[in-house]
C-alpha atoms as a PDB file:
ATOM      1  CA  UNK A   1      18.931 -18.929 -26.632  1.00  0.00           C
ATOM      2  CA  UNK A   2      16.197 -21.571 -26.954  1.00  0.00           C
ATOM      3  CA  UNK A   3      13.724 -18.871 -26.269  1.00  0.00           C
ATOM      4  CA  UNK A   4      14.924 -16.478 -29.048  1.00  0.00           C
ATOM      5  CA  UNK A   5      14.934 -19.970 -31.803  1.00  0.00           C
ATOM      6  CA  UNK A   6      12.275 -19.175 -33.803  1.00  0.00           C
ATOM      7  CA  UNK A   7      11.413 -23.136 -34.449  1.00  0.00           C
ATOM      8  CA  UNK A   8      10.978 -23.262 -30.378  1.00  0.00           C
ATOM      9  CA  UNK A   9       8.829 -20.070 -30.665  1.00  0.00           C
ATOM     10  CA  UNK A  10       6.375 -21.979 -33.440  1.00  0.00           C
ATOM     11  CA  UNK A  11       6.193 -24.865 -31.560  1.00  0.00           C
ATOM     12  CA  UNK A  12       5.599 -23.555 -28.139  1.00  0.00           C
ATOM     13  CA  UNK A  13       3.597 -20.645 -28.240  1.00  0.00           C
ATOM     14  CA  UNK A  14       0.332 -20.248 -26.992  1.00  0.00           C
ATOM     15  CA  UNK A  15      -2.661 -17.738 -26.771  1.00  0.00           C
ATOM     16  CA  UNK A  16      -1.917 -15.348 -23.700  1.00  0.00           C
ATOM     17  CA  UNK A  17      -4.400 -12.412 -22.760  1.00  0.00           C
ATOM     18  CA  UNK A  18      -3.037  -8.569 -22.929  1.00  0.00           C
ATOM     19  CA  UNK A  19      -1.934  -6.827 -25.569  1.00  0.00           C
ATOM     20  CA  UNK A  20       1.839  -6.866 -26.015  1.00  0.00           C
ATOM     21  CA  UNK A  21       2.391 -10.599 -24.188  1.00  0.00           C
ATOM     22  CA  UNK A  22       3.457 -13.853 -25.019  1.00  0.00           C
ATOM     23  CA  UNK A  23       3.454 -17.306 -23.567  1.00  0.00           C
ATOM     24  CA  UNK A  24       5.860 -20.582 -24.118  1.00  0.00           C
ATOM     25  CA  UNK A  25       5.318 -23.545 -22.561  1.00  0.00           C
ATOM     26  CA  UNK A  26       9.081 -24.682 -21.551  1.00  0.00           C
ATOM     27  CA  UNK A  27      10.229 -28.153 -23.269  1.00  0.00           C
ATOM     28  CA  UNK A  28      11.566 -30.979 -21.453  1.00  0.00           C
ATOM     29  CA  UNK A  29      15.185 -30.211 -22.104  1.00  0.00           C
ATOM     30  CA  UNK A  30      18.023 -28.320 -20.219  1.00  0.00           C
ATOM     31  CA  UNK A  31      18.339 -25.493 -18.476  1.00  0.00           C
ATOM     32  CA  UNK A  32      14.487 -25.759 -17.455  1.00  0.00           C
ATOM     33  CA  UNK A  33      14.393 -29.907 -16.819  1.00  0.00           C
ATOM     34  CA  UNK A  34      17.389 -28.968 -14.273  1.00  0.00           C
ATOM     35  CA  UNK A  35      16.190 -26.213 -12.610  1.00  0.00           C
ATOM     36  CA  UNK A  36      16.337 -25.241  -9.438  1.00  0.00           C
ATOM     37  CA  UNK A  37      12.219 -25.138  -8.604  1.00  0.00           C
ATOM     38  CA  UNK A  38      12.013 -28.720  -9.765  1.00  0.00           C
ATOM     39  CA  UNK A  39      14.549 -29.618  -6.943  1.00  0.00           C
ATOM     40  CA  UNK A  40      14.756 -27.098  -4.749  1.00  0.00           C
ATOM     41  CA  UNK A  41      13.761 -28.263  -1.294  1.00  0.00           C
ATOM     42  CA  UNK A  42      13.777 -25.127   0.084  1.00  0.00           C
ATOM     43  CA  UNK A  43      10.621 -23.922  -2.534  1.00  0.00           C
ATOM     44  CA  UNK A  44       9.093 -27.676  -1.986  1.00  0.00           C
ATOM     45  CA  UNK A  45       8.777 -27.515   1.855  1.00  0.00           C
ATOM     46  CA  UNK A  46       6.727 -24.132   1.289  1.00  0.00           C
ATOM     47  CA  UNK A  47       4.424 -25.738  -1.073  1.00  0.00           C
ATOM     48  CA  UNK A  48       3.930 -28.874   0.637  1.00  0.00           C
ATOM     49  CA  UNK A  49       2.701 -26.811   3.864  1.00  0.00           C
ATOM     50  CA  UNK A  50       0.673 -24.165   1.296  1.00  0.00           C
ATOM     51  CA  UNK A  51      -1.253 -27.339  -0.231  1.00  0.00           C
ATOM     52  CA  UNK A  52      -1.779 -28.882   3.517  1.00  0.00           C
ATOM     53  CA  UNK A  53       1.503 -31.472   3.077  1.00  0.00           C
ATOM     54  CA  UNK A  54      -0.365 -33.060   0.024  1.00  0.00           C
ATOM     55  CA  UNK A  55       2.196 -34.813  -2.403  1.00  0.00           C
ATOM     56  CA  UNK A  56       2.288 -32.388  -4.871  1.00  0.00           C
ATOM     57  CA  UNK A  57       3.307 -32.238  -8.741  1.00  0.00           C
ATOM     58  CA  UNK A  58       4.501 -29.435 -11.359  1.00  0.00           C
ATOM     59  CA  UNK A  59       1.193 -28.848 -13.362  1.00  0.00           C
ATOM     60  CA  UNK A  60       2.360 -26.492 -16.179  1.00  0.00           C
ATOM     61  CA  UNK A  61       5.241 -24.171 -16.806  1.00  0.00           C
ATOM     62  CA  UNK A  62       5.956 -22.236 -18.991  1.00  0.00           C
ATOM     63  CA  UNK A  63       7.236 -18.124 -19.468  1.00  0.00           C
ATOM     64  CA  UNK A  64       5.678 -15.036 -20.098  1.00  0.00           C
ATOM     65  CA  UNK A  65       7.046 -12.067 -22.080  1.00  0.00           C
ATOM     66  CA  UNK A  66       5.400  -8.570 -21.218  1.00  0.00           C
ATOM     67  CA  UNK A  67       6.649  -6.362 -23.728  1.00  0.00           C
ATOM     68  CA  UNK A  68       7.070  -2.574 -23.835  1.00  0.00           C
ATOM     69  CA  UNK A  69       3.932  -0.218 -24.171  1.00  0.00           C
ATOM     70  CA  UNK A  70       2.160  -3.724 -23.465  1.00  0.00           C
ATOM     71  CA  UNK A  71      -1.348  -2.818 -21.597  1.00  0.00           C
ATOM     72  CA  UNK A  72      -3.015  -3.803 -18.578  1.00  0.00           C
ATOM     73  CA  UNK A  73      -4.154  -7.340 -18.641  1.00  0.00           C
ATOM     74  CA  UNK A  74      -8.103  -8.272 -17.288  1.00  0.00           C
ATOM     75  CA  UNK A  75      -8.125  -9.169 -14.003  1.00  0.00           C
ATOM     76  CA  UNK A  76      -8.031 -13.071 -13.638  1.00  0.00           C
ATOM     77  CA  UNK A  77      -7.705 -16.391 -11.751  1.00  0.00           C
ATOM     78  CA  UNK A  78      -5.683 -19.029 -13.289  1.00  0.00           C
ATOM     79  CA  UNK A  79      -8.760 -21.292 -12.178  1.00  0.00           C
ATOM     80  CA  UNK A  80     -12.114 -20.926 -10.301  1.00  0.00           C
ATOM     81  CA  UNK A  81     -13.072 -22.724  -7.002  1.00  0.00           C
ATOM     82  CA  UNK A  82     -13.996 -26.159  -7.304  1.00  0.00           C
ATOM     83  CA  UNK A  83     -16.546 -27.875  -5.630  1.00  0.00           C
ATOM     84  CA  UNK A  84     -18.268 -25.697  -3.726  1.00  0.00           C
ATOM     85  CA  UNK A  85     -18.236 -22.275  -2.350  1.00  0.00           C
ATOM     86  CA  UNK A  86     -18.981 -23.204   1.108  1.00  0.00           C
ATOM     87  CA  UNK A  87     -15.793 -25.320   1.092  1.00  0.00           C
ATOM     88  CA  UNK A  88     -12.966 -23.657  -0.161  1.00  0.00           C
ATOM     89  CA  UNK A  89     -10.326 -23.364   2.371  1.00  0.00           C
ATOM     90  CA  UNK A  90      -7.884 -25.056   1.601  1.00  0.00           C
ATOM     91  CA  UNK A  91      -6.090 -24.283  -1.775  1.00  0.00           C
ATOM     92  CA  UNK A  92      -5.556 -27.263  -4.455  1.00  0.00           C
ATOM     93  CA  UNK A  93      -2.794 -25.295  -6.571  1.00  0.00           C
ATOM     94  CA  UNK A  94      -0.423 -22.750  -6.021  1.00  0.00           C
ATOM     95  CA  UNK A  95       1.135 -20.155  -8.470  1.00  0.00           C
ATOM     96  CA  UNK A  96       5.231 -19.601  -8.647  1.00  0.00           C
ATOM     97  CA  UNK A  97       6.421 -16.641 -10.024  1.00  0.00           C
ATOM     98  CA  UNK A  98       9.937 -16.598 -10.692  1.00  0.00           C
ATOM     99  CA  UNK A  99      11.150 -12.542 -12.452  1.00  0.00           C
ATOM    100  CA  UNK A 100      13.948 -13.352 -14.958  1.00  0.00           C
ATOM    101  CA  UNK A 101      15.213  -9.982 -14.079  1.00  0.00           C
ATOM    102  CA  UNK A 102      15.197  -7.135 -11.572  1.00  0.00           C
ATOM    103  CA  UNK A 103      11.646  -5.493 -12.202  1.00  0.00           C
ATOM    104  CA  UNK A 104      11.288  -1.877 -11.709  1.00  0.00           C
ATOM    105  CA  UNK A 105       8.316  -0.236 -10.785  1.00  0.00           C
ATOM    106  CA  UNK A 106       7.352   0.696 -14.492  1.00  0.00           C
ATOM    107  CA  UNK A 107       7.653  -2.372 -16.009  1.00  0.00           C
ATOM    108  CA  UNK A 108       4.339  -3.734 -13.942  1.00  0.00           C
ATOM    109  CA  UNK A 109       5.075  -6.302 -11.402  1.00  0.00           C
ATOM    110  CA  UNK A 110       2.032  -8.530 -10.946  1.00  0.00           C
ATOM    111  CA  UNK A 111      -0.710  -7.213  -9.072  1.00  0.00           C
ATOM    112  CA  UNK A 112      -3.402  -8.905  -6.641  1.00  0.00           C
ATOM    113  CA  UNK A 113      -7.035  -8.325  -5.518  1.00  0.00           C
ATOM    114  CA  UNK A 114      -6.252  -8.821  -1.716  1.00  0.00           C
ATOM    115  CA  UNK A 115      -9.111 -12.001  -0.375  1.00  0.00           C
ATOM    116  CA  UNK A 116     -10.397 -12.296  -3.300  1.00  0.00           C
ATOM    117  CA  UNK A 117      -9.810 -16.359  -3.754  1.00  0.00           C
ATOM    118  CA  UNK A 118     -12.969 -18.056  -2.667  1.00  0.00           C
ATOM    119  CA  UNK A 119     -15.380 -17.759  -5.663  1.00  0.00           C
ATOM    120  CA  UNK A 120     -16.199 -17.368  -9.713  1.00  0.00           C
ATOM    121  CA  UNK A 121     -14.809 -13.386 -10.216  1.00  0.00           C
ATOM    122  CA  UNK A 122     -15.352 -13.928 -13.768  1.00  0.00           C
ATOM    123  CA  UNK A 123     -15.063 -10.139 -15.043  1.00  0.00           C
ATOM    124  CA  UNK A 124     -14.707  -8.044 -11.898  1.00  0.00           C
ATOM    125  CA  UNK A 125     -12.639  -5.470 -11.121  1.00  0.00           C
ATOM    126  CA  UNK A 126     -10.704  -5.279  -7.978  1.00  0.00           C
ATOM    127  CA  UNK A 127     -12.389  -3.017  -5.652  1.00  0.00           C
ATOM    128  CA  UNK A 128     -10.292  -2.425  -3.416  1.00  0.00           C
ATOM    129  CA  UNK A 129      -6.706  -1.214  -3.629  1.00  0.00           C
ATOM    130  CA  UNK A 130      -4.394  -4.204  -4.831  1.00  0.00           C
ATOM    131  CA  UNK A 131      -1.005  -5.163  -4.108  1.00  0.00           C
ATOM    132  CA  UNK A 132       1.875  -5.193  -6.405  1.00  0.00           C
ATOM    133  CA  UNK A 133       4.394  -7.979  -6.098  1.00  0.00           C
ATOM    134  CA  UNK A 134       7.677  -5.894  -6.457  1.00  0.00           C
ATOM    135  CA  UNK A 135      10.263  -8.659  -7.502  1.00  0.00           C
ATOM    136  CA  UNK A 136      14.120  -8.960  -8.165  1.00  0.00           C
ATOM    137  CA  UNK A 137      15.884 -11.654  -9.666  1.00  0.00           C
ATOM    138  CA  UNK A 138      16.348 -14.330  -7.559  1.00  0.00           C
ATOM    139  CA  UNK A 139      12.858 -13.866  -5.697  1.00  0.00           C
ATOM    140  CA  UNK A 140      10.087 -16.478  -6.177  1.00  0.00           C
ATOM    141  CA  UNK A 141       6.212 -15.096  -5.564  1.00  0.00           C
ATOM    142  CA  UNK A 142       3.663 -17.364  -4.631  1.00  0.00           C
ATOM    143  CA  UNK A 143       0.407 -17.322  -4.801  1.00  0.00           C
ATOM    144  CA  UNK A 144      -3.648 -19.413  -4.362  1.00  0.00           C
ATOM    145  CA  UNK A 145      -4.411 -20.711  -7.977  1.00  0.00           C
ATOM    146  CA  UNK A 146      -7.659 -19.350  -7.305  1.00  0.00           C
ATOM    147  CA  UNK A 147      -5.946 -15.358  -6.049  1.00  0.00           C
ATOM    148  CA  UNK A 148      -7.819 -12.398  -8.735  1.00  0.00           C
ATOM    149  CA  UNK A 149      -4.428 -10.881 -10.119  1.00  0.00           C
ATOM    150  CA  UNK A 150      -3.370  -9.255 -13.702  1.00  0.00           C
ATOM    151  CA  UNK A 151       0.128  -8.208 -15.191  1.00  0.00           C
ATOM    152  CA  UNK A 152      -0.297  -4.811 -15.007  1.00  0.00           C
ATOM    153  CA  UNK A 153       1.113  -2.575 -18.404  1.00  0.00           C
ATOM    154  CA  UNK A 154       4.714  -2.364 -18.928  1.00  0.00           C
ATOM    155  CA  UNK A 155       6.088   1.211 -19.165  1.00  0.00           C
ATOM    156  CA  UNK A 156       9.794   0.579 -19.650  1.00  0.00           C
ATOM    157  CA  UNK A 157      11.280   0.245 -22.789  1.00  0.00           C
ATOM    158  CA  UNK A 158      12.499  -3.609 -21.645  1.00  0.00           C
ATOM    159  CA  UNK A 159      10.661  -6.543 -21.735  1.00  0.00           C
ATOM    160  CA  UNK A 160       9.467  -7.890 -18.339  1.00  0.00           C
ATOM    161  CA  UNK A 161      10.006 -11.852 -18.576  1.00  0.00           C
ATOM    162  CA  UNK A 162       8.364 -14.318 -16.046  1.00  0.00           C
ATOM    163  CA  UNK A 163       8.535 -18.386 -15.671  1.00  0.00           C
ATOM    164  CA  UNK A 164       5.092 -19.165 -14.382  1.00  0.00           C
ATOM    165  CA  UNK A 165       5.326 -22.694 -12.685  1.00  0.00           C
ATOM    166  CA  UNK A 166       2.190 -24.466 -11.458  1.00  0.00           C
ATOM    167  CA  UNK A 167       2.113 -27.026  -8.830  1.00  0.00           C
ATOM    168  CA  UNK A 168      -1.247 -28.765  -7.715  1.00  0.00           C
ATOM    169  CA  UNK A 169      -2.308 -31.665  -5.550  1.00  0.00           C
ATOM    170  CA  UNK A 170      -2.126 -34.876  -7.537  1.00  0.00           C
ATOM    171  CA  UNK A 171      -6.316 -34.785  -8.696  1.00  0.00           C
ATOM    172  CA  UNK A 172      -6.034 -32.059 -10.539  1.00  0.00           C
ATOM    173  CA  UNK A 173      -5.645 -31.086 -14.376  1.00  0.00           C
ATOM    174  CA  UNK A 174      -6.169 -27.890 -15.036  1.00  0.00           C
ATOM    175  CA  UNK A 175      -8.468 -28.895 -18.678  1.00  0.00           C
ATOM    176  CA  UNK A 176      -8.771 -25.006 -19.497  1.00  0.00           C
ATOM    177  CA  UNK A 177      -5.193 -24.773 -20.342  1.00  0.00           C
ATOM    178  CA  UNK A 178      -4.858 -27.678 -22.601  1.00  0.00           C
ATOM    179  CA  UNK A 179      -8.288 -27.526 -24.790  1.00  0.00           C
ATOM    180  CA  UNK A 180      -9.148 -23.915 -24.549  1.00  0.00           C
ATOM    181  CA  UNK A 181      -5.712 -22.300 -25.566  1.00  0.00           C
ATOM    182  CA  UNK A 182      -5.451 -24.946 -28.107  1.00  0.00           C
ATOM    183  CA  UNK A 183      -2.174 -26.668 -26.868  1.00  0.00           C
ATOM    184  CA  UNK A 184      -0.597 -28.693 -28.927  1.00  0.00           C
ATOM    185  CA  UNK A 185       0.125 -32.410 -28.649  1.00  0.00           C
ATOM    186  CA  UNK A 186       3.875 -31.742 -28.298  1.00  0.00           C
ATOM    187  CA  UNK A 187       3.494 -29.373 -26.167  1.00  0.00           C
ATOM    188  CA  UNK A 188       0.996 -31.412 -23.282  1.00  0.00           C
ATOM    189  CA  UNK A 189       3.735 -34.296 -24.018  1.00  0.00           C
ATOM    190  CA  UNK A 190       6.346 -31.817 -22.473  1.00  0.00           C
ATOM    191  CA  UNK A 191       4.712 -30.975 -19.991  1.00  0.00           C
ATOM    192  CA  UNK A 192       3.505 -34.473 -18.603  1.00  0.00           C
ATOM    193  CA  UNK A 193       7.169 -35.261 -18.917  1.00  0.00           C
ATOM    194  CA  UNK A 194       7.430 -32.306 -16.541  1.00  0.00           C
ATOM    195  CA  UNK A 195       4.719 -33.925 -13.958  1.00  0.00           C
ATOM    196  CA  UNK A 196       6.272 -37.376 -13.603  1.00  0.00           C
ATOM    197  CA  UNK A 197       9.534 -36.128 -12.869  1.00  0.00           C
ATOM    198  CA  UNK A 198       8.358 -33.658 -10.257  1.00  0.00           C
ATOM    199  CA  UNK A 199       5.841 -36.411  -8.748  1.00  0.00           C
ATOM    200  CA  UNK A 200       7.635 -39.466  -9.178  1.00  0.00           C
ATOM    201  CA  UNK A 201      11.363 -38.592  -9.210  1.00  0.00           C
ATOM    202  CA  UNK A 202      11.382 -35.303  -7.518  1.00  0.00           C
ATOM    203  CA  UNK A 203      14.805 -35.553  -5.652  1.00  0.00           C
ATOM    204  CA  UNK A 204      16.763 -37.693  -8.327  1.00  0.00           C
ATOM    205  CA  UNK A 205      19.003 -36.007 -10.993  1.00  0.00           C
ATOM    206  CA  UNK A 206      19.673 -38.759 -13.182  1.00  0.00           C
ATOM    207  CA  UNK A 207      15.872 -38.404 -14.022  1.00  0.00           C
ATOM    208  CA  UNK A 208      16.587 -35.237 -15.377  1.00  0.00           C
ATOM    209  CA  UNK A 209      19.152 -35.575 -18.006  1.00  0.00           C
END
């Protein structure tokens, strides 16, 4: 419901590449604020040993809408390396994919450029043969902030919808989001209401009501 109120959709929208898509950042409110990845120890313990037991926090979140006869998206990291490239093994941010329904093989699960996540790929194309991340509802897909991937087009006559939440070691802010797809000030207020509760109070539900 809150994602078909057209006052949510004004408020929370924001630039997405691909024809055919949209992106929401989710507000601090219920069901999202009491969601299972924001507790869920289960999906914590695998992040905690991705980002080398670092204490960890939700960065962004927010869900993305591929609609029918939408086209292939440009192939793209949600951030580049940082630092150097002669030091990039272990990953600062992670990915979570989370399919709001069963995707079939039409609608364009999310595909990957397989080790291609230690440098700048600004504008390549895959060249090799990638991997599609065949999902169901239910399943959660993880992946390096840093992995080449696109949302390949969407050939079935249903929308294929996607929460998209980022968690990161505590140093980093990923700036890009914020300035460059001109997020609002509501909108960053949501979200840091997101990172405190999964840094601070990540195992207490009073936090969350």
């Amino acid at each position: 419901r809150i994602l078909e109120d057209p006052k949510y959709q004004k408020t929370f929208e924001i630039p997405v590449s691909g024809l055919g898509r949209r992106e929401f950042m989710l507000p601090f409110r219920r069901p999202f604020n009491e969601s299972f990845f924001l507790r869920s120890k289960i999906l914590r313990d695998v992040i905690h040993r991705f980002l080398s037991g670092e204490h960890i926090k939700l960065h962004l979140l927010s869900v993305v809408i591929s609609e029918p006869d939408s086209d292939d998206q440009g192939w793209h990291q949600d951030f580049r390396y940082l630092f150097s490239a002669d030091n990039q093994d272990q990953p600062y941010a992670v990915q979570v994919g989370i399919p709001l329904q069963d995707w079939s093989d039409d609608m364009g699960p999310t595909q990957f450029c397989p080790r291609h996540n230690q440098r700048f790929y600004n504008g390549q194309e895959c060249d090799r043969p990638p991997l599609a991340a065949a999902s169901e509802l239910g399943d959660a897909v993880i992946w390096d902030y840093r992995e080449l991937h696109r949302g390949p087009a969407n050939f079935n006559r249903k929308n294929r919808s996607m929460i998209l939440a980022a968690f990161s070691r505590t140093f980093f802010v990923n700036n890009d989001a914020f300035i460059n797809r001109g997020t609002s000030l509501i909108q960053s207020l949501h979200q840091r209401r997101f990172w405190e509760a999964s840094y601070w109070h990540p195992e207490d539900p009073e936090f969350f009501s």
